[in-house]
N, C-alpha and C. Protein backbone atom coordinates (compact mmCIF):
# COMPACT_ATOMS: atom_id res chain seq x y z
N UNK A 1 155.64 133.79 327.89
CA UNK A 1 156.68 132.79 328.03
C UNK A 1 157.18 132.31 326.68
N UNK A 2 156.31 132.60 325.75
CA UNK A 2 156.81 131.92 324.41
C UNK A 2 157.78 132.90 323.87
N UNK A 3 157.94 133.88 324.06
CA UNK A 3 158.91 135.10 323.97
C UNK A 3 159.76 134.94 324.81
N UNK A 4 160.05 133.98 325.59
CA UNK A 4 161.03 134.07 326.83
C UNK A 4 162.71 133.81 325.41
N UNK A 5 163.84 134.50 325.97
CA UNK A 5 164.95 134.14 325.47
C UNK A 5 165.67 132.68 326.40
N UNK A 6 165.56 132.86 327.47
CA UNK A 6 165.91 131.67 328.49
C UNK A 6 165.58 130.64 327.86
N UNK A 7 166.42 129.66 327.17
CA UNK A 7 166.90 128.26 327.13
C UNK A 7 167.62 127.54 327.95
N UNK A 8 168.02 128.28 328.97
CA UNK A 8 169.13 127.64 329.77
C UNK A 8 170.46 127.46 329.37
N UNK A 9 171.25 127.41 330.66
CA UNK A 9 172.74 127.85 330.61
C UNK A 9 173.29 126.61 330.79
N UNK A 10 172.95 125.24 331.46
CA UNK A 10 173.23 124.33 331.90
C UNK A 10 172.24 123.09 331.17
N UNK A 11 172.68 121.64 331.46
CA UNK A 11 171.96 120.79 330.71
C UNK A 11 170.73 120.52 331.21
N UNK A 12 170.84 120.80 332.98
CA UNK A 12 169.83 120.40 333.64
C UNK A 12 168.57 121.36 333.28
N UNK A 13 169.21 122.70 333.32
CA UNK A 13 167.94 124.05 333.37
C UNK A 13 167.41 123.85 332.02
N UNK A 14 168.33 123.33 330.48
CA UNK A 14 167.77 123.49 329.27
C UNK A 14 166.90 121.91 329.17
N UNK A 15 167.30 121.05 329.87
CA UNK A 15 165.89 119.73 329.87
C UNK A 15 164.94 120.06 331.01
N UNK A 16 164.87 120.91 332.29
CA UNK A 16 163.78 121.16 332.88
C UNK A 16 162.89 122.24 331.24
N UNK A 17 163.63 123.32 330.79
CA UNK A 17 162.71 124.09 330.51
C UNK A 17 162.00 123.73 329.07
N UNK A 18 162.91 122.21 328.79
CA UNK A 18 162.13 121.78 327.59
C UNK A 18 161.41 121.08 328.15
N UNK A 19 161.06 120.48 329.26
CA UNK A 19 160.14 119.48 329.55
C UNK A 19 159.08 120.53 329.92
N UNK A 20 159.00 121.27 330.79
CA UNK A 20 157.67 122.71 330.86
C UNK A 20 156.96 122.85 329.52
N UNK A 21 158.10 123.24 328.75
CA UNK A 21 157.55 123.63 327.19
C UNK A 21 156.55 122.57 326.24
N UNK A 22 157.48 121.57 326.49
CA UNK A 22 156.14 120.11 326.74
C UNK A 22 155.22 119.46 326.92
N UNK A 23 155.12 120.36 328.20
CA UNK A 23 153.99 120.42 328.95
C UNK A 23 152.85 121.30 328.54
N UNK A 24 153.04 122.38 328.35
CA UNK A 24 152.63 123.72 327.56
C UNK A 24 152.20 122.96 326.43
N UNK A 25 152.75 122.22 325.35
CA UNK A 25 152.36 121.99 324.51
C UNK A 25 151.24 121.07 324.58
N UNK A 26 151.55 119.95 325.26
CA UNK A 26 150.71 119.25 325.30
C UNK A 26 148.85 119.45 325.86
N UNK A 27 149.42 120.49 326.38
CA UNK A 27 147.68 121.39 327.09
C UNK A 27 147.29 122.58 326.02
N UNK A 28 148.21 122.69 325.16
CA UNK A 28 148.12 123.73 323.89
C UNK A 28 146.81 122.54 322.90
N UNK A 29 147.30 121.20 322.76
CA UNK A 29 147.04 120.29 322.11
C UNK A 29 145.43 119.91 322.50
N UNK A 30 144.81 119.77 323.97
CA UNK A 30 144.32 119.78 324.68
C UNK A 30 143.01 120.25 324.41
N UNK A 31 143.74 121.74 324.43
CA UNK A 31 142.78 123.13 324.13
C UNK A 31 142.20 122.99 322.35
N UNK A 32 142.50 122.52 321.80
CA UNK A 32 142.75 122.52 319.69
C UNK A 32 141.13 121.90 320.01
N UNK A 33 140.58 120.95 320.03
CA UNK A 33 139.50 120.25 319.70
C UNK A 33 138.07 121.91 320.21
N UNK A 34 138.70 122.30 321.17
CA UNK A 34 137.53 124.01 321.75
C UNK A 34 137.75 124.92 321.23
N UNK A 35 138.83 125.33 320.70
CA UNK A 35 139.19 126.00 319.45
C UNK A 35 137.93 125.93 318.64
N UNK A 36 139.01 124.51 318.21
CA UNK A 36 138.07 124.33 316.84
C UNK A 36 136.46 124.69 316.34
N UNK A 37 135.52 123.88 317.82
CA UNK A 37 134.61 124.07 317.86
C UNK A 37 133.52 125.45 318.07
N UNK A 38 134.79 126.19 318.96
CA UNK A 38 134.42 128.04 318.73
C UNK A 38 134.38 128.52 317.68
N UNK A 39 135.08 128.02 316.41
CA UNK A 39 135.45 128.57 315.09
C UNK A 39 134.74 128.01 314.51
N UNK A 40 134.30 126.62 314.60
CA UNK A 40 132.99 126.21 313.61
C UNK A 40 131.61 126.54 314.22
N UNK A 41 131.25 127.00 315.16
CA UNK A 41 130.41 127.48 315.58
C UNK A 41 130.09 128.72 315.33
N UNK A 42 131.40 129.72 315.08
CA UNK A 42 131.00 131.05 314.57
C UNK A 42 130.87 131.04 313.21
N UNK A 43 131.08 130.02 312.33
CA UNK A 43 131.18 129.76 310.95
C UNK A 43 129.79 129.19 310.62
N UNK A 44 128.88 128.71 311.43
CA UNK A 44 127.96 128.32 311.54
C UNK A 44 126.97 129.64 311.37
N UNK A 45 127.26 130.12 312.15
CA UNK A 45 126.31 131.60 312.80
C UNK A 45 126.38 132.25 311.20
N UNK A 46 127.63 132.86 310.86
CA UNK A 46 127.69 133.23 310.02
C UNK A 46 126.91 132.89 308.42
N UNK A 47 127.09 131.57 308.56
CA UNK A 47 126.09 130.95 307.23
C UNK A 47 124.72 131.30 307.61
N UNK A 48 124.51 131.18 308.30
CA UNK A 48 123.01 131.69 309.06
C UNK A 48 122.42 132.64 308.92
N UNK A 49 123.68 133.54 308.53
CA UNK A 49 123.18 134.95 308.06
C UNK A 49 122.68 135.56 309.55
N UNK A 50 123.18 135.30 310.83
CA UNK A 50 123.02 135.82 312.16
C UNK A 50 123.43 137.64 311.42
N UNK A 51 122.20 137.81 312.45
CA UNK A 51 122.58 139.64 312.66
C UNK A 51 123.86 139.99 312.94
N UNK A 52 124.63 139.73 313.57
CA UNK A 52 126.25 139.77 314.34
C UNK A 52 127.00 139.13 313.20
N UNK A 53 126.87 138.82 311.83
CA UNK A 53 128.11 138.50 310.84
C UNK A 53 129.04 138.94 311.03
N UNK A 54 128.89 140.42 311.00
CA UNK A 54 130.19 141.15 310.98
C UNK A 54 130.83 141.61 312.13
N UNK A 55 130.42 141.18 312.94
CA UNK A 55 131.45 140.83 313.82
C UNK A 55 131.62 139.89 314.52
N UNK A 56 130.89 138.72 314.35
CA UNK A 56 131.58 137.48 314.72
C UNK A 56 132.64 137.06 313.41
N UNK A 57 132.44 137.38 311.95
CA UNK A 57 133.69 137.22 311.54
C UNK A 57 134.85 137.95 311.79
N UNK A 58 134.89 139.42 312.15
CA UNK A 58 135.97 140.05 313.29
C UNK A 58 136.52 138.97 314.03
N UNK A 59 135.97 138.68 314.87
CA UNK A 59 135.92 137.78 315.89
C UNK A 59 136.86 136.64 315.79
N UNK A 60 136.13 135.88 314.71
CA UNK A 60 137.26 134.91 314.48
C UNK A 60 138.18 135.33 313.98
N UNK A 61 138.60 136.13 312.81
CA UNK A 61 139.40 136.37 312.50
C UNK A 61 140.50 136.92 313.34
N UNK A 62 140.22 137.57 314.19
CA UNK A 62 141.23 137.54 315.53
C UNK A 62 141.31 136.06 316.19
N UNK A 63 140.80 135.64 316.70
CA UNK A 63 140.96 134.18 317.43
C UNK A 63 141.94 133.39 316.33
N UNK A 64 141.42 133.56 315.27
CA UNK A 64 142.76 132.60 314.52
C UNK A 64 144.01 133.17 314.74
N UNK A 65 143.91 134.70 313.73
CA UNK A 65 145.39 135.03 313.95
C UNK A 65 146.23 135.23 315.25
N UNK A 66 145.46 134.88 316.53
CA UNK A 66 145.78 134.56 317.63
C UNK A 66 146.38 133.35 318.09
N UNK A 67 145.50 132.44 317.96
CA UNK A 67 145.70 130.85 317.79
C UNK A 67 146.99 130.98 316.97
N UNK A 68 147.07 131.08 315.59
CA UNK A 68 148.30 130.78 315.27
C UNK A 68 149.44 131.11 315.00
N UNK A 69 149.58 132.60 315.73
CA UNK A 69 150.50 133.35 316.36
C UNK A 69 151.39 132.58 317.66
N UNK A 70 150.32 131.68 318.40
CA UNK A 70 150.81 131.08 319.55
C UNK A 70 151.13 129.96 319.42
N UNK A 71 150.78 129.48 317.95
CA UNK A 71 151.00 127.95 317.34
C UNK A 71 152.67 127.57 316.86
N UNK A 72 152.86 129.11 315.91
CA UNK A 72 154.02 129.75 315.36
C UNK A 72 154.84 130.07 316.64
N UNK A 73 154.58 130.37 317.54
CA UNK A 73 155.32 130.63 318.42
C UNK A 73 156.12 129.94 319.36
N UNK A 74 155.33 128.59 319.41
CA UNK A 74 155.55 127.08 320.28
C UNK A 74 156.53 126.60 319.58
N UNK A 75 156.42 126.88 318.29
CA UNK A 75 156.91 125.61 317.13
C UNK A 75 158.78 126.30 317.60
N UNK A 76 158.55 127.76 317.17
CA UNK A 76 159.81 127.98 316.83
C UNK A 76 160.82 127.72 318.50
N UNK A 77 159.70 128.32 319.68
CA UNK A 77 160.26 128.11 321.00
C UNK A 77 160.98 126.66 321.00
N UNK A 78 159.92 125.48 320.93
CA UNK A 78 160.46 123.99 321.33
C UNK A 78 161.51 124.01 319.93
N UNK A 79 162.10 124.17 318.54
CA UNK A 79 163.01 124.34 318.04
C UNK A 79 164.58 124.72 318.78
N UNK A 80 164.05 125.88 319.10
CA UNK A 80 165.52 126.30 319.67
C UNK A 80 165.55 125.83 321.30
N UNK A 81 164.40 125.56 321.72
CA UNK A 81 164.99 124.73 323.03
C UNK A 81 165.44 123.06 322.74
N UNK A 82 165.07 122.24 321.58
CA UNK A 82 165.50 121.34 321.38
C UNK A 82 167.12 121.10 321.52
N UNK A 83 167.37 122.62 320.58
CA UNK A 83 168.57 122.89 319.63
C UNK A 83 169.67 122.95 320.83
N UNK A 84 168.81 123.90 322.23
CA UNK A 84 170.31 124.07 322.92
C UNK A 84 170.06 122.70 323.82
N UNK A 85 169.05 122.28 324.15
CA UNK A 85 169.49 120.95 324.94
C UNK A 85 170.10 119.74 323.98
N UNK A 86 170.60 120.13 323.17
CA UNK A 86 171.93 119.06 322.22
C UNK A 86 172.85 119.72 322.41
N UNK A 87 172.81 121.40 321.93
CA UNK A 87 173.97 121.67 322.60
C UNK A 87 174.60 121.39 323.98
N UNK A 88 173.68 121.74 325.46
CA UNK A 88 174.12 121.72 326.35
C UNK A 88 174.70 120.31 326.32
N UNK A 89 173.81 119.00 325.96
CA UNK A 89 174.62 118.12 325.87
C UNK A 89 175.63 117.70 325.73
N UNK A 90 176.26 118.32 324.45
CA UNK A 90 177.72 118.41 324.12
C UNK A 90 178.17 119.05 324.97
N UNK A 91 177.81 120.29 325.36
CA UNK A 91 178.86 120.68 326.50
C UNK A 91 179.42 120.16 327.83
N UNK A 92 178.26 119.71 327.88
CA UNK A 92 178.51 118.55 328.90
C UNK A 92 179.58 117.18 329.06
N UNK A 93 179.29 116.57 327.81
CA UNK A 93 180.36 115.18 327.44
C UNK A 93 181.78 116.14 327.26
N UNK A 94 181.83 117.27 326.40
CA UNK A 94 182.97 117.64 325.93
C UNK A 94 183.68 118.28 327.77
N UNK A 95 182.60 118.69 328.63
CA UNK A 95 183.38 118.65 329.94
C UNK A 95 183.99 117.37 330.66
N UNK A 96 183.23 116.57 330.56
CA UNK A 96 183.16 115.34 331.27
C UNK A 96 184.36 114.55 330.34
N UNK A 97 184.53 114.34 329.11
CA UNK A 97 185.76 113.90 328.39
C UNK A 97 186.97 115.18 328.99
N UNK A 98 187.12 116.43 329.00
CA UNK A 98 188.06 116.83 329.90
C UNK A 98 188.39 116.66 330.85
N UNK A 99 187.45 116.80 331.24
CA UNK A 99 187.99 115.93 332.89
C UNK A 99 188.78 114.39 333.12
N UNK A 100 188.27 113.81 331.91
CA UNK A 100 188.80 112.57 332.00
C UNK A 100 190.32 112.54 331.69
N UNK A 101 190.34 113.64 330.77
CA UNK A 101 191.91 113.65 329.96
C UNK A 101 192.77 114.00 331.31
N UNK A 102 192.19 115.15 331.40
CA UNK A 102 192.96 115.72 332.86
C UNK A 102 193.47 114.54 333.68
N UNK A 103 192.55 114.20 334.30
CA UNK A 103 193.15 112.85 335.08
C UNK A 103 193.86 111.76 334.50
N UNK A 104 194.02 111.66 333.32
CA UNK A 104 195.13 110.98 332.82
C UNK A 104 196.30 110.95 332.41
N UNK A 105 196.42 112.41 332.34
CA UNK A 105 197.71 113.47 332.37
C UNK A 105 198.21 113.56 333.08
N UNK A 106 197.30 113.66 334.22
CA UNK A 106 198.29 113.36 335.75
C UNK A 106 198.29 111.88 335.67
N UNK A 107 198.17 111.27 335.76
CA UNK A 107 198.05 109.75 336.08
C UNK A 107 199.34 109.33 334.88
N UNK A 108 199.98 110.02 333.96
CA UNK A 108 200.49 109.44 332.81
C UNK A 108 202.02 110.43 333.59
N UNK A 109 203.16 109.91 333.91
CA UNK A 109 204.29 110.46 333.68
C UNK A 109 205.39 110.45 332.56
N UNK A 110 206.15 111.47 332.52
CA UNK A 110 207.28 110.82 331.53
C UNK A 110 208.46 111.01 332.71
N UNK A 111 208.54 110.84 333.46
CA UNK A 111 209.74 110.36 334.39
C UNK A 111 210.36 109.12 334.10
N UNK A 112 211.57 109.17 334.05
CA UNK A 112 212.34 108.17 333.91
C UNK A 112 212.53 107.13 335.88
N UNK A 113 212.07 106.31 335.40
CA UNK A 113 212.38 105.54 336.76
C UNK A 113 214.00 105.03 337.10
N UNK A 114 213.61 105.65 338.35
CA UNK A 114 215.09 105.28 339.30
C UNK A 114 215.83 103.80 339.16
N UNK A 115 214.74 102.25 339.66
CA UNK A 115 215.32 101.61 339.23
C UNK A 115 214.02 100.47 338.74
N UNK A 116 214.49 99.50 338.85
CA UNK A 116 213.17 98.08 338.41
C UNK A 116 212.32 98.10 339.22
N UNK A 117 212.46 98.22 340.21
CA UNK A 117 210.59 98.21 340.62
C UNK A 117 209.88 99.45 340.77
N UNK A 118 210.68 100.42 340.60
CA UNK A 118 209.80 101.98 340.25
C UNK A 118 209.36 101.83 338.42
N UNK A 119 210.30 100.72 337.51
CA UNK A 119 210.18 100.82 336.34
C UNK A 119 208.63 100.23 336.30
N UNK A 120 208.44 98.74 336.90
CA UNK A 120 207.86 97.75 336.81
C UNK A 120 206.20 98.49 337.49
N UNK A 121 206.35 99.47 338.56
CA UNK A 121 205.04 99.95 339.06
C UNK A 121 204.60 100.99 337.80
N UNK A 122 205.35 102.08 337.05
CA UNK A 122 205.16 103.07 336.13
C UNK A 122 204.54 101.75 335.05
N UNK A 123 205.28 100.78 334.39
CA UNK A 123 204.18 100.04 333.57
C UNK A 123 202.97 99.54 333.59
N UNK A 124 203.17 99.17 335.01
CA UNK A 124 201.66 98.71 335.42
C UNK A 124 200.71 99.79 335.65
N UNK A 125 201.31 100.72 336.49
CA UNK A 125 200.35 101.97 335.87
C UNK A 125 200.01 102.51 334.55
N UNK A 126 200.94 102.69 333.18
CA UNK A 126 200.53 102.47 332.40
C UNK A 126 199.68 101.74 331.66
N UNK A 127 199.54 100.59 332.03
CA UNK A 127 198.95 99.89 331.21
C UNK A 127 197.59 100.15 331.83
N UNK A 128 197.21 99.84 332.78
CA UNK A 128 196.16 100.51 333.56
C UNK A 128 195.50 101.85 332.94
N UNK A 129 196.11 102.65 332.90
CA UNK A 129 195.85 103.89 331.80
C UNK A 129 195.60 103.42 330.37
N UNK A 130 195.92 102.94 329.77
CA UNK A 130 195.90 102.27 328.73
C UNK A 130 194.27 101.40 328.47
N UNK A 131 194.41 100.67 329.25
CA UNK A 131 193.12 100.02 329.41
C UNK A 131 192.05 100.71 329.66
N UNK A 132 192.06 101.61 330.41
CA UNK A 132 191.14 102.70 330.44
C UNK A 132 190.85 103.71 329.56
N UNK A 133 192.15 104.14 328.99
CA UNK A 133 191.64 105.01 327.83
C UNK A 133 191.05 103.77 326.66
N UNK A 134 191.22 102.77 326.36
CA UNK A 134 190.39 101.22 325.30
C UNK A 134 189.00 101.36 325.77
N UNK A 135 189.08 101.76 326.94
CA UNK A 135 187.03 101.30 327.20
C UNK A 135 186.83 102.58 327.52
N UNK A 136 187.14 103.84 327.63
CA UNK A 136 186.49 104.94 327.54
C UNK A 136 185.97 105.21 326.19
């Protein structure tokens, strides 16, 4: 999964799959204190001069470059899933501000009114528009 390319296409799928990743991490975090203690335990053995030196330092030496292959791997994953759930964000407002324009485009004529109270409703609709585009 840490190889997954899937960030998501949408805002919702790229904050579900950063919150998973989160999750992941946080049980990644979890796991660090048994790690640790596997690795000082074989570091132990080793001072000991245990029969198996050479290959419990094998040993670890895989388990690390394992460990922080998957450490390196989290870091850069939650990076670029951070990265597109700001993007999706923006994509999002920059939809949601279109949409808004849209409807104000329609809502905005340049018709010339027939007479005073078609003039007098087009201002008040304007201004209405007006006021709305001030607090948007």
């Amino acid at each position: 999964a840490l190889d997954n390319n899937n960030l998501g296409q949408t805002l919702m799928e790229a904050e579900m799959l950063l919150s998973k990743h989160r999750t992941f991490v946080g049980d990644l975090e979890k796991h660090t204190p048994t790690f640790e203690a596997t690795m000082d335990y074989g570091k132990e053995l080793q001072d000991a001069d245990h029969y198996g030196s050479n290959i419990i330092e094998a040993r670890l030496s895989q388990l690390k470059a394992q460990w922080d292959d998957i450490l390196q791997k989290s870091e850069a994953r939650n990076k670029n899933l951070e990265e597109n759930n700001l993007t999706q964000k923006f994509y999002f407002e920059c939809t949601e501000a279109e949409s808004y324009l849209k409807e104000i485009a329609h809502l905005i004529t340049t018709d010339t009114p027939a007479d005073e109270a078609s003039a007098e409703t087009m201002l008040t609709k304007h201004k209405t528009v007006q006021a709305s585009i001030e607090d948007h």
